[in-house]
N, C-alpha and C. Protein backbone atom coordinates (compact mmCIF):
# COMPACT_ATOMS: atom_id res chain seq x y z
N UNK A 1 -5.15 -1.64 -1.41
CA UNK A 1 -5.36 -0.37 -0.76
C UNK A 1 -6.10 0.56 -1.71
N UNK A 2 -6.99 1.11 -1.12
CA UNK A 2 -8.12 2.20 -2.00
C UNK A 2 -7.61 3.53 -1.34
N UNK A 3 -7.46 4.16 -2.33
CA UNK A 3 -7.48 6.00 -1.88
C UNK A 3 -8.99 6.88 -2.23
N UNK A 4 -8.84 7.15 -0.72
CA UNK A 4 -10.73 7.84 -0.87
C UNK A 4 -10.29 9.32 -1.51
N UNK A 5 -11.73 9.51 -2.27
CA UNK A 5 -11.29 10.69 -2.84
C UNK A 5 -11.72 11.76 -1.48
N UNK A 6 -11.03 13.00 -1.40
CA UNK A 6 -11.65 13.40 -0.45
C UNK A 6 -11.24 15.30 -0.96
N UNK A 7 -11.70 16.24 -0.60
CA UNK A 7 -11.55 17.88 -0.71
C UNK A 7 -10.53 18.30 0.21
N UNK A 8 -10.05 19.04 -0.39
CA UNK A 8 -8.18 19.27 0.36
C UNK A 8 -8.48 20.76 1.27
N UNK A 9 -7.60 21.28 1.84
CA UNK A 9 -7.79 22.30 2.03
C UNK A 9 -8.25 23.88 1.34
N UNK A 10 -7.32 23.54 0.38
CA UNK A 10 -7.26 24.45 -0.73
C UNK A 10 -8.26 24.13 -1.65
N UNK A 11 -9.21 23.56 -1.75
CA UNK A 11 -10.83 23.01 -2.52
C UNK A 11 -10.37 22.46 -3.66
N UNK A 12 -9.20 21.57 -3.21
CA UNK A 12 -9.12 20.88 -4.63
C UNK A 12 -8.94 19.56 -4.44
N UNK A 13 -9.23 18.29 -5.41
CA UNK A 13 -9.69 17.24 -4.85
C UNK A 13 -8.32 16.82 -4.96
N UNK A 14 -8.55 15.03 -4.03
CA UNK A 14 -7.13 14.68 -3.58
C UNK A 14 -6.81 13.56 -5.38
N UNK A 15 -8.30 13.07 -5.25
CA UNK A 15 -8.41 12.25 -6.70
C UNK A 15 -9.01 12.55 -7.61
N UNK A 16 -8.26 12.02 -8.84
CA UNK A 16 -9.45 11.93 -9.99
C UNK A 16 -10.98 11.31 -9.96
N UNK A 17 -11.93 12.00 -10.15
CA UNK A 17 -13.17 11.30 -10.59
C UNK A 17 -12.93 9.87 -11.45
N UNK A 18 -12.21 9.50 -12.41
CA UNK A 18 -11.76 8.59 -13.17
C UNK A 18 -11.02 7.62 -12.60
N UNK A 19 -11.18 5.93 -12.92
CA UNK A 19 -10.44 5.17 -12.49
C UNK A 19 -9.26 4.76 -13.27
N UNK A 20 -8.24 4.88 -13.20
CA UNK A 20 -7.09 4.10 -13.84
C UNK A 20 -6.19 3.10 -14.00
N UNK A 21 -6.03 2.70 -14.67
CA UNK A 21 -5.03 1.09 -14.88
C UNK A 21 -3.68 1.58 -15.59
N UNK A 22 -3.06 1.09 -14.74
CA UNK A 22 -1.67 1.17 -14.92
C UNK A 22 -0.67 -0.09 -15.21
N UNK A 23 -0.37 -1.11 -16.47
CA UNK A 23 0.32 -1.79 -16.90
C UNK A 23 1.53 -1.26 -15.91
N UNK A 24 1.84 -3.09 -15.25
CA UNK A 24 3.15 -3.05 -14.79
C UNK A 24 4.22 -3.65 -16.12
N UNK A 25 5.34 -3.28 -15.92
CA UNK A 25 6.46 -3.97 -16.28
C UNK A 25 6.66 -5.44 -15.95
N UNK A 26 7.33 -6.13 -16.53
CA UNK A 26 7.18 -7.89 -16.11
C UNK A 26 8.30 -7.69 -14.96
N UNK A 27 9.15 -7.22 -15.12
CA UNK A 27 10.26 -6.82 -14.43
C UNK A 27 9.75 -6.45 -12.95
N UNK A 28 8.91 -5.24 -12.61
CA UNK A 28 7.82 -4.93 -11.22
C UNK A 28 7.21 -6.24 -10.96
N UNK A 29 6.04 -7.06 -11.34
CA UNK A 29 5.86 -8.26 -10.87
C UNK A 29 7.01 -9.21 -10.66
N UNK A 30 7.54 -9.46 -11.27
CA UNK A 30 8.60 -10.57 -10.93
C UNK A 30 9.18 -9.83 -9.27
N UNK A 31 9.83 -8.43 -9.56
CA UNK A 31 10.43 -8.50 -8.14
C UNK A 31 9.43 -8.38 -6.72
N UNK A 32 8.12 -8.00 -7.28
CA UNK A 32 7.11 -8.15 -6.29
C UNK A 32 6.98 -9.58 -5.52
N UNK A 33 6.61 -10.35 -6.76
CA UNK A 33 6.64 -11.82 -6.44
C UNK A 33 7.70 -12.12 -5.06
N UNK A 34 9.05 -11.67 -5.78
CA UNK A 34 9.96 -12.12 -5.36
C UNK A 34 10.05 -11.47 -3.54
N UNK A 35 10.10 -10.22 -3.70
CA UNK A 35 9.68 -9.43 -2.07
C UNK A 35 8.65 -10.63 -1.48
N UNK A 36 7.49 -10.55 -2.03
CA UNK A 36 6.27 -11.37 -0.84
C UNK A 36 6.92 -13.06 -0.60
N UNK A 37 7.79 -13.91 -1.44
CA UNK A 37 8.38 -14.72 -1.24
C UNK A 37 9.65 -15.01 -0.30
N UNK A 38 10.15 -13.51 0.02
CA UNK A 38 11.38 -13.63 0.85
C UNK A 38 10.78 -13.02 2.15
N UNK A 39 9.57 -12.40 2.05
CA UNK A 39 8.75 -12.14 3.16
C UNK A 39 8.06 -13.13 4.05
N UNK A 40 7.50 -14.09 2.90
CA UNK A 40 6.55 -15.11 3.87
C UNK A 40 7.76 -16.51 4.19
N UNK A 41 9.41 -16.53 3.81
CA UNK A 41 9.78 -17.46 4.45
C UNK A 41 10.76 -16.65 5.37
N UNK A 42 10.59 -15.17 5.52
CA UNK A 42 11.45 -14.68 6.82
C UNK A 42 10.78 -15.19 8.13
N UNK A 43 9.31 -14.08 7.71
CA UNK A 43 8.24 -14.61 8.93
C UNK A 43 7.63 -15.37 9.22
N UNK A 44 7.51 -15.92 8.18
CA UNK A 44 6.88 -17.46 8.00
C UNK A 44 5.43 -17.37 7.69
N UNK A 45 4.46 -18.39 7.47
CA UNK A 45 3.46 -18.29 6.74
C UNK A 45 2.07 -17.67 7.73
N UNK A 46 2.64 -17.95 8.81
CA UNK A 46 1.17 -17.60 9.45
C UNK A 46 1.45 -16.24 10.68
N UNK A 47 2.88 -15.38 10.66
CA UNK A 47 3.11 -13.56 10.80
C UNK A 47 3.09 -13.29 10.03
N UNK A 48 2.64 -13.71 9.00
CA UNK A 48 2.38 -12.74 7.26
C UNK A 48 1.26 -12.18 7.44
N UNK A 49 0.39 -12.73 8.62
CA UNK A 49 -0.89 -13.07 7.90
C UNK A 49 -1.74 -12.31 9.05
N UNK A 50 -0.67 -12.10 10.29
CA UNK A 50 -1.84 -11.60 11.82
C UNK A 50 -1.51 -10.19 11.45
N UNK A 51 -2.49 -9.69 12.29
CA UNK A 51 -2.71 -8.24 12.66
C UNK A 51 -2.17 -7.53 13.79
N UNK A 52 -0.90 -8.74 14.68
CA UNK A 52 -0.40 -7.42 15.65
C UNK A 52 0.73 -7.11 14.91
């Protein structure tokens, strides 16, 4: 997911001009992993994957 930069009401922007990287924790991947793994054998491999 991309966040567009865009001008707020108040004339101030929503983003930085600058791109940033943010080091996860091993701890955040592992339980990520672990979410999309208990995800794709709830729904199974191919409602992971449609668009309704």
């Amino acid at each position: 997911m991309q966040v567009r930069r865009r001008a707020n009401a108040n004339r101030a922007w929503s983003k930085s001009k600058r791109a940033r990287v943010q080091p996860l924790d091993f701890l955040v991947v592992q339980g990520f992993d672990q979410y999309v793994d208990e995800r794709l054998e709830n729904l199974g491999a191919g409602a992971a994957t449609s668009c309704s």
